[in-house]
Protein backbone atom coordinates (compact mmCIF):
# COMPACT_ATOMS: atom_id res chain seq x y z
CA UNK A 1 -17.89 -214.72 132.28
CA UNK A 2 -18.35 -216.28 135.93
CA UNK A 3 -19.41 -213.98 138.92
CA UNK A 4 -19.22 -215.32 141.99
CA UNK A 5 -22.26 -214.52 143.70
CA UNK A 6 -23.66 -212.59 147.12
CA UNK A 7 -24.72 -214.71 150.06
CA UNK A 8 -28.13 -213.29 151.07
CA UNK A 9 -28.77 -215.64 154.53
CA UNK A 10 -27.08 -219.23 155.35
CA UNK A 11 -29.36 -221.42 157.56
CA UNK A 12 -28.63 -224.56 159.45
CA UNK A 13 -31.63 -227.14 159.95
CA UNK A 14 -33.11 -230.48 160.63
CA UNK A 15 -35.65 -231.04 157.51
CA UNK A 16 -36.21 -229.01 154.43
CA UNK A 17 -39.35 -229.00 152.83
CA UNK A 18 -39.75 -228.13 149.52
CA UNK A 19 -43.08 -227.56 148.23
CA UNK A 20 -43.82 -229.59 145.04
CA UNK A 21 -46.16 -226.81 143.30
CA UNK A 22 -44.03 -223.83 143.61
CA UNK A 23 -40.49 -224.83 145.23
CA UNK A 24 -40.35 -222.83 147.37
CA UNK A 25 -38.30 -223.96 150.56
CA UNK A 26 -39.15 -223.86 153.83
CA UNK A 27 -36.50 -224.74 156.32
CA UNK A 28 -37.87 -226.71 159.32
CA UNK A 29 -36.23 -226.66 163.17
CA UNK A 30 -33.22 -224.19 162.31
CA UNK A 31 -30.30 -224.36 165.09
CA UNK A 32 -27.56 -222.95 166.50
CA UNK A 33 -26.73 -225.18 169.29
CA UNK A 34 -26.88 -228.98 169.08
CA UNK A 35 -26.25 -231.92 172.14
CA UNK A 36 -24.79 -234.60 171.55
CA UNK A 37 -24.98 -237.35 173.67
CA UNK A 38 -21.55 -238.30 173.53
CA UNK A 39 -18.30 -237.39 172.24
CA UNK A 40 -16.83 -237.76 169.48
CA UNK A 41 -20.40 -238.38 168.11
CA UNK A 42 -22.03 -237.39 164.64
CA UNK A 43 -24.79 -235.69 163.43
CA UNK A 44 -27.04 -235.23 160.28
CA UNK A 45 -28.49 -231.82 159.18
CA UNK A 46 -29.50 -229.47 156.23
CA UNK A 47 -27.76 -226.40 155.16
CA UNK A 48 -29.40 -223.65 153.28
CA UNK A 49 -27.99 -220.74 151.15
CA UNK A 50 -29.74 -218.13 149.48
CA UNK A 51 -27.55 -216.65 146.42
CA UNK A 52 -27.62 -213.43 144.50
CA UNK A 53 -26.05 -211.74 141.59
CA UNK A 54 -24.16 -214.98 140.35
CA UNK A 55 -23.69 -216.05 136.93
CA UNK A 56 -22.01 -219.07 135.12
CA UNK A 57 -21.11 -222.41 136.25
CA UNK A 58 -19.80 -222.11 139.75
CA UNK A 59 -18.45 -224.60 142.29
CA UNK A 60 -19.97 -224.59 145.62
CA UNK A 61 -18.16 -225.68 148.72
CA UNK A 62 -19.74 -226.67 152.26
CA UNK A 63 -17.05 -226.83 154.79
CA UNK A 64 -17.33 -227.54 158.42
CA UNK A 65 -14.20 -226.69 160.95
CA UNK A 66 -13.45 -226.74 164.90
CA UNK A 67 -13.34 -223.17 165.63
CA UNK A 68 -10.71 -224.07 168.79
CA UNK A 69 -8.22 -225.40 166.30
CA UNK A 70 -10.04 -224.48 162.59
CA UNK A 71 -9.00 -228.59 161.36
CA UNK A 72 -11.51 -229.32 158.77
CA UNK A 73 -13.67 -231.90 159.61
CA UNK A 74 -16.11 -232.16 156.42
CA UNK A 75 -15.82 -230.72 152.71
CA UNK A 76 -18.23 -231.34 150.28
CA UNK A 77 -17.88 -229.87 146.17
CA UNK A 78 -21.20 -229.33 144.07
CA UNK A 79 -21.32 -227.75 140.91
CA UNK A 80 -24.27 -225.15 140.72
CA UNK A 81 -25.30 -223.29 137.46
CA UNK A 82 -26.51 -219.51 137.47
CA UNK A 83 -28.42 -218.62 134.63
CA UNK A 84 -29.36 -214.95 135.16
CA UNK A 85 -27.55 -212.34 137.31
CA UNK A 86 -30.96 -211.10 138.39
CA UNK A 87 -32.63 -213.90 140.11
CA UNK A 88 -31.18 -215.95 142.72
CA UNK A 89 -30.31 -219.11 143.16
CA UNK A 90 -30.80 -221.37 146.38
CA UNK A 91 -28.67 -224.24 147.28
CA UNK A 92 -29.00 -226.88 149.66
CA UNK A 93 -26.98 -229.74 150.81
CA UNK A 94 -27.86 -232.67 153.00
CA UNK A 95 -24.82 -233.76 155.56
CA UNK A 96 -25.32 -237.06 157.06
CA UNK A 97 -23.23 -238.04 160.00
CA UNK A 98 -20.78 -235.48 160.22
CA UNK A 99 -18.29 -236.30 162.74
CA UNK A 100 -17.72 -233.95 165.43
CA UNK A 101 -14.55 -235.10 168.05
CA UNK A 102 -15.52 -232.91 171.31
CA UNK A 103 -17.92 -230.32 172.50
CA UNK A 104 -17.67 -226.94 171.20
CA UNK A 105 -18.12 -224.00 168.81
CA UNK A 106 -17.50 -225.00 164.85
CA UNK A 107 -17.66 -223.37 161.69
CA UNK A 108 -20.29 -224.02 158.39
CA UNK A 109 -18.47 -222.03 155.84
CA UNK A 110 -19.87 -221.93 152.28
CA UNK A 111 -17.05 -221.06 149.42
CA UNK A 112 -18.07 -220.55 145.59
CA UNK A 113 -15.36 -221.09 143.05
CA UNK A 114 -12.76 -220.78 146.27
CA UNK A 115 -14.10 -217.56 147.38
CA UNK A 116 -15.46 -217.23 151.61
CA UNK A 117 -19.00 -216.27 150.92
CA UNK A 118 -20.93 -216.81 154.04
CA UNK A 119 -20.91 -218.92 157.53
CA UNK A 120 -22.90 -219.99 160.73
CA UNK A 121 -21.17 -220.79 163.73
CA UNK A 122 -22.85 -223.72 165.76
CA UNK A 123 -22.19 -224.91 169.68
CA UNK A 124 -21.96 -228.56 170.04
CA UNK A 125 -22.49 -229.69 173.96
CA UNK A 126 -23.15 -232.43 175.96
């Protein structure tokens, strides 16, 4: 039976590293505030999740919304597999040139299997 799991931490970031021997992930110029030189503009970044206490074949949901208005500007569906309840799982997705229409405060939501699990809110200025 599915379980949906725990977010333990959500990170937003320039570069991931992930170390060949022992993957393990280290998440490289983290940010909450990002300028843009102009508007609407675009931007590329990393966001990490770390997972707990999920089990079964879960979809995994990184959505990105104006907080002014909450329109959805970017949704993007993986499909990640939990094997054991008792370890957790990490999950990382690459956005590339997310658009973002004016300066201010959004959302980076994560869902699994439909359900809010964790966010980071971000300011985008000028």
């Amino acid at each position: 039976m599915n379980h949906v799991p725990v977010a333990i931490g959500l990170v937003i970031c320039e570069q991931v590293i992930v170390d060949v021997a022992t993957r393990n992930v280290t998440p490289v110029n983290c940010f909450s505030r990002r300028r843009l030189t102009e508007f609407p503009g675009a931007m590329s970044f990393h966001v990490v999740a770390w997972l707990a206490d999920g089990f079964g074949e879960l979809s995994v949901e990184v959505v990105i919304r104006r907080m002014d208005s909450m329109d959805e500007l970017f949704r993007r569906e993986e499909r990640l597999r939990f094997h054991d309840r008792l370890k957790d799982m990490r999950f990382t997705a690459q956005i590339r040139d997310c658009p973002f229409p004016i300066a201010g405060y959004y959302e980076i939501g994560l869902n699994v299997d439909g359900e809010f699990v964790a966010h980071r809110k971000i300011q985008v200025y000028s």
